[in-house]
C-alpha atoms as a PDB file:
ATOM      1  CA  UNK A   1     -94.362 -74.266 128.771  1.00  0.00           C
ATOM      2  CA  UNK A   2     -95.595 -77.364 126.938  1.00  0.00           C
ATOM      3  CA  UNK A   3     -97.070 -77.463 123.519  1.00  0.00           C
ATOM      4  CA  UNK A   4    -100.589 -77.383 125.418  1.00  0.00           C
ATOM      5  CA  UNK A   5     -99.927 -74.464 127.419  1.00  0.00           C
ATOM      6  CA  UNK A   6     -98.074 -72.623 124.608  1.00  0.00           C
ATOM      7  CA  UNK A   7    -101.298 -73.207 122.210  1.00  0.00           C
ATOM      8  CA  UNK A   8    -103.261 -71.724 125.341  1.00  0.00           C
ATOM      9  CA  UNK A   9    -101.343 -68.509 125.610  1.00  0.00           C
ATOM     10  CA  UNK A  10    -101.511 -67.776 121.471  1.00  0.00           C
ATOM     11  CA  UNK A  11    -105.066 -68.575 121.743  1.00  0.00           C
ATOM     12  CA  UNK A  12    -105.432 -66.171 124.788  1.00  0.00           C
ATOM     13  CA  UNK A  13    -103.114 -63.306 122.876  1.00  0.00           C
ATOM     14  CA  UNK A  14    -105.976 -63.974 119.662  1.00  0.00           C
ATOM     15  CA  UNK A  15    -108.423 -62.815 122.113  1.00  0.00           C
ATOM     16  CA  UNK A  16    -107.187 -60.533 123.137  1.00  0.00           C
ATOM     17  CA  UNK A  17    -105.986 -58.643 120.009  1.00  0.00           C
ATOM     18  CA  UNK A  18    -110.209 -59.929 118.845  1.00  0.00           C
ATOM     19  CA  UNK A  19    -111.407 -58.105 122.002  1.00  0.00           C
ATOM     20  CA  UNK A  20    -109.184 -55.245 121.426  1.00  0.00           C
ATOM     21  CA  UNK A  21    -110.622 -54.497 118.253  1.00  0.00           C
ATOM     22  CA  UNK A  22    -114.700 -55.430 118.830  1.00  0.00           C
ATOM     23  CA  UNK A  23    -114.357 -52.774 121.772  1.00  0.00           C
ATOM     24  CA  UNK A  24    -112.794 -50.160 119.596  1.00  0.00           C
ATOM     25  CA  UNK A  25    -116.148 -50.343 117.109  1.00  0.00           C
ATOM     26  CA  UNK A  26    -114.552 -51.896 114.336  1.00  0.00           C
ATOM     27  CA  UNK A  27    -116.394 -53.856 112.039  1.00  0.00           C
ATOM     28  CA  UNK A  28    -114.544 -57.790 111.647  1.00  0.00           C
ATOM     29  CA  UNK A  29    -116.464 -59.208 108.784  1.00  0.00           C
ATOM     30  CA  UNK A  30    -113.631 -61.284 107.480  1.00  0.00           C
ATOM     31  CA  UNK A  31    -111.697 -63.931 109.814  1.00  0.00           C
ATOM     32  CA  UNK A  32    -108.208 -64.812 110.977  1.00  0.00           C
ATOM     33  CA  UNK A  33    -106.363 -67.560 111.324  1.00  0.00           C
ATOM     34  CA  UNK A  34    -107.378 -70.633 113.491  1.00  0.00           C
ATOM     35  CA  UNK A  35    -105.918 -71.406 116.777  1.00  0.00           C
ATOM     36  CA  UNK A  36    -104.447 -74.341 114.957  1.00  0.00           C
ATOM     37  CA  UNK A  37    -102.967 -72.764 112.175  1.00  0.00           C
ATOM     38  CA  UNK A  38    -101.584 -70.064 113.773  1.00  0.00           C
ATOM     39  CA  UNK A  39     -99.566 -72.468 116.200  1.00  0.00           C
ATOM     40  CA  UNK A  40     -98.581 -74.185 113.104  1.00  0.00           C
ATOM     41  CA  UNK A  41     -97.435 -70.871 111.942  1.00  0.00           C
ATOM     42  CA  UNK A  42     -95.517 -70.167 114.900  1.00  0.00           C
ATOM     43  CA  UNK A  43     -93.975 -73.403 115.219  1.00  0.00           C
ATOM     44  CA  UNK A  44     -92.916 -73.303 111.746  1.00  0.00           C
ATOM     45  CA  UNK A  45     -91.208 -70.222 111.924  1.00  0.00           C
ATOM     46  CA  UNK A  46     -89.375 -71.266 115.255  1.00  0.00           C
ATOM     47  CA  UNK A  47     -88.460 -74.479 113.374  1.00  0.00           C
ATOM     48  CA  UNK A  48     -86.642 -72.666 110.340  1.00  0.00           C
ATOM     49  CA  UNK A  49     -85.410 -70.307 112.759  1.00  0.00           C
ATOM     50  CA  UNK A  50     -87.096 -67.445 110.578  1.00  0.00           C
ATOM     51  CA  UNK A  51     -85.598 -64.093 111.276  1.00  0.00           C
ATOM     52  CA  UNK A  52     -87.593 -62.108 109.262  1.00  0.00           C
ATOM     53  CA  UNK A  53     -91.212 -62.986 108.444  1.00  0.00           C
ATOM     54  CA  UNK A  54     -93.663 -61.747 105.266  1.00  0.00           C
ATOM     55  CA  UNK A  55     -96.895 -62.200 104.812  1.00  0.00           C
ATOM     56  CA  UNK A  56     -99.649 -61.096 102.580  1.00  0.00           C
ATOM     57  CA  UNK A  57    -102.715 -60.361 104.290  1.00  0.00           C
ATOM     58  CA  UNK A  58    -102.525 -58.720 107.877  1.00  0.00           C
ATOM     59  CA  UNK A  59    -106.747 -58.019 108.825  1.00  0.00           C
ATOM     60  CA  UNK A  60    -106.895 -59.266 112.713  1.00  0.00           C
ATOM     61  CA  UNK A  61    -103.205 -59.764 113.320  1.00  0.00           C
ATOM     62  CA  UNK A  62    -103.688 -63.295 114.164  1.00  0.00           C
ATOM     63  CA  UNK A  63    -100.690 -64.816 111.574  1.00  0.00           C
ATOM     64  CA  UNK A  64     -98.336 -61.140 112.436  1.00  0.00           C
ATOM     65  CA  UNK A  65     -98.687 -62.080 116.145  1.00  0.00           C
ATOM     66  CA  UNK A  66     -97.965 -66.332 115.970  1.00  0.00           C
ATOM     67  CA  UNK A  67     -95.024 -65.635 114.012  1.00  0.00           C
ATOM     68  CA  UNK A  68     -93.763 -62.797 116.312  1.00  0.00           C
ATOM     69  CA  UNK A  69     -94.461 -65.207 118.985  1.00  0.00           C
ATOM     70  CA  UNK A  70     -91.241 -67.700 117.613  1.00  0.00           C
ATOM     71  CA  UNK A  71     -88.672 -66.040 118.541  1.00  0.00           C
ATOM     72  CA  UNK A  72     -88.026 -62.423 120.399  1.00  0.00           C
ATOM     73  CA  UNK A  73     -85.706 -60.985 117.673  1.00  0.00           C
ATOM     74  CA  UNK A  74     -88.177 -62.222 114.694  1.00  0.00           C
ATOM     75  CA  UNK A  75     -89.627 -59.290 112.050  1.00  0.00           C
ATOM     76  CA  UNK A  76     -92.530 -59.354 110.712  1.00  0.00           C
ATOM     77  CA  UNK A  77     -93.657 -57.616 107.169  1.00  0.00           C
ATOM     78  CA  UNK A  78     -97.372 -57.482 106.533  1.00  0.00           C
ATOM     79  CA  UNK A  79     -98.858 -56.814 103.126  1.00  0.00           C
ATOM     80  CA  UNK A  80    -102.584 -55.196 103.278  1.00  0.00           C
ATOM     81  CA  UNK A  81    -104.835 -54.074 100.909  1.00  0.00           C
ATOM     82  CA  UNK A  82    -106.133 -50.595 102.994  1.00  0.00           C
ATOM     83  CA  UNK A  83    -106.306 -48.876 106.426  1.00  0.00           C
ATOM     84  CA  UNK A  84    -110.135 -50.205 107.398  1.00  0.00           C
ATOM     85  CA  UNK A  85    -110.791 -49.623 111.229  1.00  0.00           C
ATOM     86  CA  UNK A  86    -109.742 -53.321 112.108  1.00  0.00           C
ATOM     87  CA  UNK A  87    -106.666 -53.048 110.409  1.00  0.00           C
ATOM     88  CA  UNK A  88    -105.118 -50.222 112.227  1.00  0.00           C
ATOM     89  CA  UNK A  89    -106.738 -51.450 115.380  1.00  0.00           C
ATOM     90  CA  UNK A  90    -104.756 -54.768 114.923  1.00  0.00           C
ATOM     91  CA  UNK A  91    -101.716 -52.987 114.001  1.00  0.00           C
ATOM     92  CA  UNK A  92    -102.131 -50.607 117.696  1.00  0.00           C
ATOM     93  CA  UNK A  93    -102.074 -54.350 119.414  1.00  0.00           C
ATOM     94  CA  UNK A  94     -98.817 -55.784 117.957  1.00  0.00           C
ATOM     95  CA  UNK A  95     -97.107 -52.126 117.979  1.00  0.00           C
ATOM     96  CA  UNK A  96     -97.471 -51.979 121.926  1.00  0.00           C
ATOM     97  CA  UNK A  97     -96.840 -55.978 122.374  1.00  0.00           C
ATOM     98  CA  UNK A  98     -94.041 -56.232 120.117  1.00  0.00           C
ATOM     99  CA  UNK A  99     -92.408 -52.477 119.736  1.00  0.00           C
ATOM    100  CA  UNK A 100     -90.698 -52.087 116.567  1.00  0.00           C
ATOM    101  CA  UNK A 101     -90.839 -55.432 115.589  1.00  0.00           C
ATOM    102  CA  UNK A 102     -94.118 -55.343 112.983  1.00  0.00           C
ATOM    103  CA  UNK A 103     -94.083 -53.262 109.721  1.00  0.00           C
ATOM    104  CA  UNK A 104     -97.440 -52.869 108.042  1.00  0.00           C
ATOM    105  CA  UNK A 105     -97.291 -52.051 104.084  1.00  0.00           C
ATOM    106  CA  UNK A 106    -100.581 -50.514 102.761  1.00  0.00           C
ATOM    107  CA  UNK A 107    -101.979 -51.211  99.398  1.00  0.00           C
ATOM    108  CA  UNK A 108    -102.810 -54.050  96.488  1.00  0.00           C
ATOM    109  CA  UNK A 109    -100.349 -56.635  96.939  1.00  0.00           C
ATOM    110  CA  UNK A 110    -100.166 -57.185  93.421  1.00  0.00           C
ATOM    111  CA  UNK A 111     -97.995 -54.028  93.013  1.00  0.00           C
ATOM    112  CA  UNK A 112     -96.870 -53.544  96.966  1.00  0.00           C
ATOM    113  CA  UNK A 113     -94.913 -56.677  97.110  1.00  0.00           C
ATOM    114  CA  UNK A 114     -93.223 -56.116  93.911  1.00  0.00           C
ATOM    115  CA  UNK A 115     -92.184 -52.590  94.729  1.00  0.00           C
ATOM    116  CA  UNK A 116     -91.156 -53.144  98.098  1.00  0.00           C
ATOM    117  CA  UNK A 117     -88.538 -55.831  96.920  1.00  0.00           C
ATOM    118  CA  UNK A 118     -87.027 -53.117  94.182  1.00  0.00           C
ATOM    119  CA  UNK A 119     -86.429 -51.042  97.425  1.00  0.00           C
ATOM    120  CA  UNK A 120     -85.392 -53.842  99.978  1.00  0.00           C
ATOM    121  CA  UNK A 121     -82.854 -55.710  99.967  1.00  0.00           C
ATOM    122  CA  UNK A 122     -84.067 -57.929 102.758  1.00  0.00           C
ATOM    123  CA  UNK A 123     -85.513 -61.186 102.183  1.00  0.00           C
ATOM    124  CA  UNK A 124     -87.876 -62.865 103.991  1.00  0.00           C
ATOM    125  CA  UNK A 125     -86.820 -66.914 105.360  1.00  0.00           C
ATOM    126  CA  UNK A 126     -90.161 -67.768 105.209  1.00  0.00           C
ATOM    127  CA  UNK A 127     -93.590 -65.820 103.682  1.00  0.00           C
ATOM    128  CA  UNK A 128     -97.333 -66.756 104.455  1.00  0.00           C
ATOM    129  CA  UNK A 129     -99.923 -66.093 101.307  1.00  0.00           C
ATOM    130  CA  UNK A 130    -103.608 -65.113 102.482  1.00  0.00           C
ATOM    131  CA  UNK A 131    -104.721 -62.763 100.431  1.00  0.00           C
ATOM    132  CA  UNK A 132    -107.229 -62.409  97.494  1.00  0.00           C
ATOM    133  CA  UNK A 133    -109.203 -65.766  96.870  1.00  0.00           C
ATOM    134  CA  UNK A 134    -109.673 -65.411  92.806  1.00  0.00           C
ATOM    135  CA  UNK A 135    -107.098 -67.565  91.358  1.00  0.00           C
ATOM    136  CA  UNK A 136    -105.127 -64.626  89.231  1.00  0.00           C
ATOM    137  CA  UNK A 137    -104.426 -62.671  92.586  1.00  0.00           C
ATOM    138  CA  UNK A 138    -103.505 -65.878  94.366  1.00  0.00           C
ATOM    139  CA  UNK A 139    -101.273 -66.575  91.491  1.00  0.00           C
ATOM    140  CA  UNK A 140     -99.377 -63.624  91.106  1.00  0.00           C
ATOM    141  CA  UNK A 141     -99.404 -63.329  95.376  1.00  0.00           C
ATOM    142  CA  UNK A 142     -96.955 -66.352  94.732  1.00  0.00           C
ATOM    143  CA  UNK A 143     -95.032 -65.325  92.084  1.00  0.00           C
ATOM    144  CA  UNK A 144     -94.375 -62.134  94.242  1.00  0.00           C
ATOM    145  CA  UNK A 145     -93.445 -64.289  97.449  1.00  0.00           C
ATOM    146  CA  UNK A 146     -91.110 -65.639  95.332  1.00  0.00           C
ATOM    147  CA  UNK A 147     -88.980 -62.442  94.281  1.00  0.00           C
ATOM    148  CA  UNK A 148     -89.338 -61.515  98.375  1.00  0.00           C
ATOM    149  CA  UNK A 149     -87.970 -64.575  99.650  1.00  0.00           C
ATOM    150  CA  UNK A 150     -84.573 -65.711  99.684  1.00  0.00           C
ATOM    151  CA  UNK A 151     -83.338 -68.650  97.587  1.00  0.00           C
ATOM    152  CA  UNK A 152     -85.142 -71.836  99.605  1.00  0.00           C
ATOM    153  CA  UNK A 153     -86.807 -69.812 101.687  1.00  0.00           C
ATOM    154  CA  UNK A 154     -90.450 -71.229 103.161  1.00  0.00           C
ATOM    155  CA  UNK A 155     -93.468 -70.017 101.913  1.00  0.00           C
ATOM    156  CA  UNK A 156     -97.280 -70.915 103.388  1.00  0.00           C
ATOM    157  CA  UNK A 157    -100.504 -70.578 101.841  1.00  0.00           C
ATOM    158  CA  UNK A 158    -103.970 -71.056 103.670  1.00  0.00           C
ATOM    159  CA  UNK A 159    -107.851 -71.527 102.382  1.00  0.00           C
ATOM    160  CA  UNK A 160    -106.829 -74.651 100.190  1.00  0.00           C
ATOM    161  CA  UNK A 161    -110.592 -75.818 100.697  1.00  0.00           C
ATOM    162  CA  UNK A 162    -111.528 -76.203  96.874  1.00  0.00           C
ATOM    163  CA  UNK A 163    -115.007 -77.087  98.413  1.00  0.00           C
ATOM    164  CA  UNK A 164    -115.305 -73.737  99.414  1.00  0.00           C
ATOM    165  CA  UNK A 165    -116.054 -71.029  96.918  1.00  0.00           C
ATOM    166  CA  UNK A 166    -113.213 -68.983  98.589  1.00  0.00           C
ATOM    167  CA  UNK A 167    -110.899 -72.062  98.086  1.00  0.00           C
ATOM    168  CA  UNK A 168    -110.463 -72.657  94.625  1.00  0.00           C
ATOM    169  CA  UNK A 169    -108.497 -70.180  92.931  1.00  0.00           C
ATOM    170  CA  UNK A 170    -105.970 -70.580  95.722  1.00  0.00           C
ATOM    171  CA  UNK A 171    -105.463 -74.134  95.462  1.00  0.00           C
ATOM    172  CA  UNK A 172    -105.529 -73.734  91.687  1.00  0.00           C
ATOM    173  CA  UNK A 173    -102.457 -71.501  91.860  1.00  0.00           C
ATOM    174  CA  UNK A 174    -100.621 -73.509  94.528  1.00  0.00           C
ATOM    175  CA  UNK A 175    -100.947 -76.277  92.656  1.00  0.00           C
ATOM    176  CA  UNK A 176     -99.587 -74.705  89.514  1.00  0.00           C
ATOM    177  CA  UNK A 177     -97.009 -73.173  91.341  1.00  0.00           C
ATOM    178  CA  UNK A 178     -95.648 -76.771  92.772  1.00  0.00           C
ATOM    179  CA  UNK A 179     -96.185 -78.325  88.932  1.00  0.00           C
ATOM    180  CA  UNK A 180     -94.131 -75.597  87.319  1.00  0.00           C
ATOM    181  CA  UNK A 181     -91.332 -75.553  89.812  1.00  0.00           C
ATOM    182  CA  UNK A 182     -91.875 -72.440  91.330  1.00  0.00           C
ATOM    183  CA  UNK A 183     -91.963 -74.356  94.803  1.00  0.00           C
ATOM    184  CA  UNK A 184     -91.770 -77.969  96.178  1.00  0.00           C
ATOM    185  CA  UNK A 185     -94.741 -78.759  98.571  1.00  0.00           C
ATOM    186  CA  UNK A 186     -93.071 -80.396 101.875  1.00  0.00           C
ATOM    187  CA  UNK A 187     -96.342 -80.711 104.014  1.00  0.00           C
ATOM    188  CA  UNK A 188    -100.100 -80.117 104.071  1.00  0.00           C
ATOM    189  CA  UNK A 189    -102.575 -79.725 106.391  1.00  0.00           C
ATOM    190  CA  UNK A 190    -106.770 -79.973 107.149  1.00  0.00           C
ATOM    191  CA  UNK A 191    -107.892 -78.260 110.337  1.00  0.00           C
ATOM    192  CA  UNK A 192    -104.235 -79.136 112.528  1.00  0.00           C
ATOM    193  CA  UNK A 193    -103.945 -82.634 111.448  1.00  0.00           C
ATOM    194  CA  UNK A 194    -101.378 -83.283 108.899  1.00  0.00           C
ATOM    195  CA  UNK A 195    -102.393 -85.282 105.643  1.00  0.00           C
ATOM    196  CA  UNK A 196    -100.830 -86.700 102.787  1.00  0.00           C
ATOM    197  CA  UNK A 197    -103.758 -84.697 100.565  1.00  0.00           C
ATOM    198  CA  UNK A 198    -105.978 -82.163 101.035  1.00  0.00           C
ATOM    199  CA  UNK A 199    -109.432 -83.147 100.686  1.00  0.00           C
ATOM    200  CA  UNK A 200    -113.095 -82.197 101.990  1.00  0.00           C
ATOM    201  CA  UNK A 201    -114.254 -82.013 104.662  1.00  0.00           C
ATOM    202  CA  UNK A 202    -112.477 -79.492 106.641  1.00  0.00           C
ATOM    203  CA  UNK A 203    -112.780 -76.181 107.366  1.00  0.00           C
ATOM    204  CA  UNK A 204    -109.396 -74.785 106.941  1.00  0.00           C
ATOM    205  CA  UNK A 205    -106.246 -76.502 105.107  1.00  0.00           C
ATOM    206  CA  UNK A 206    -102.769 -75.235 104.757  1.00  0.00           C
ATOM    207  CA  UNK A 207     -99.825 -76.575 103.054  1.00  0.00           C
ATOM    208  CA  UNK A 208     -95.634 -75.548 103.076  1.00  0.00           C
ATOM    209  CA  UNK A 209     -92.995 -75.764 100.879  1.00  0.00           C
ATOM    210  CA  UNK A 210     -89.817 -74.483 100.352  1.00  0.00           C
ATOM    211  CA  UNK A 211     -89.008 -71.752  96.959  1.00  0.00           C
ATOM    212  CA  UNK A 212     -86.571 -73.326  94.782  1.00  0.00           C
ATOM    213  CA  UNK A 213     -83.406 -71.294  94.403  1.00  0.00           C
END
């Protein structure tokens, strides 16, 4: 498939997993990822060659399923705060598409993440960070990544829209993170164009980077 046709079928798989959960009653007051972000997401992933994916913030499935879409042998970890009706709904989906490739860890990721790397010793290649919005949580979501990911390993975070209520304490601690060295910042993004800086308007914007060992 081309790049159109392969944007197509993740778009068609978001619809399905959306469909999947309306029709099982579930209430889906917060969002997912955009068609264009979770290509990104995908393609990233298949560009590092990521084995093993973790992210923080699973809801709808959308990120779990692009980056299970890179490769047929890629793992995915996802980090959620509780077991609402979408959730597990979501998490029926990818079990039946992708059998035992998806693990879903309950709980606040602020104590979750931590815990599961004092009983793993798996690291992720790469790690996506959409969680809470308030700056602290969004902080210390990054600081995790960071002791769950190996040395250099990737690490996304979305909802960089400081225009946005939603988007400020996120790109507060991203940017922190990159000016205290927790991370280098290798690319950025406003609704799936690329840009050399983030700024309004947009609707969603992403950036990369890379942990520094």
């Amino acid at each position: 498939m081309d790049l159109i046709e392969e944007s197509a079928a993740l778009s068609d798989l978001m619809w399905r997993v959306y469909h999947h959960v309306r029709d099982g009653g579930a209430d889906m007051s917060e969002g997912g990822a955009s068609v264009a972000e979770a290509t990104y997401l995908r393609d990233l992933a298949t560009r590092h060659r990521a084995g093993l994916v973790f992210e923080i913030g699973f809801n709808l499935g959308f990120s779990a399923i692009a980056f299970l879409e890179s490769g047929p042998d890629t793992r995915v970890v996802s980090f959620e705060l509780d077991d609402r009706p979408s959730v597990l709904l979501a998490k029926q989906f990818v079990d039946e598409r992708y059998p035992g490739r998806h693990e879903l860890v309950l709980g606040d990721s602020l104590s979750t993440v931590t815990a599961f790397a004092a009983d793993r010793p798996e690291r992720a290649d790469l790690i996506f960070v959409d969680g809470g919005h308030d700056y602290e949580v969004a902080a210390a979501d990054l600081r995790n990544a960071r002791a769950v990911t190996r040395p250099g390993g990737h690490v996304v975070i979305d909802d960089l829209v400081p225009w946005y209520p939603w988007g400020v304490g996120p790109t507060r601690a991203w940017t922190e993170a990159a000016d205290t060295g927790l991370l280098v910042v290798d690319e950025s993004y406003v609704d799936g164009r690329r840009v050399e800086r983030i700024e309004a308007p947009g609707d969603r914007a992403w950036s990369a980077g890379r942990f520094l060992a």
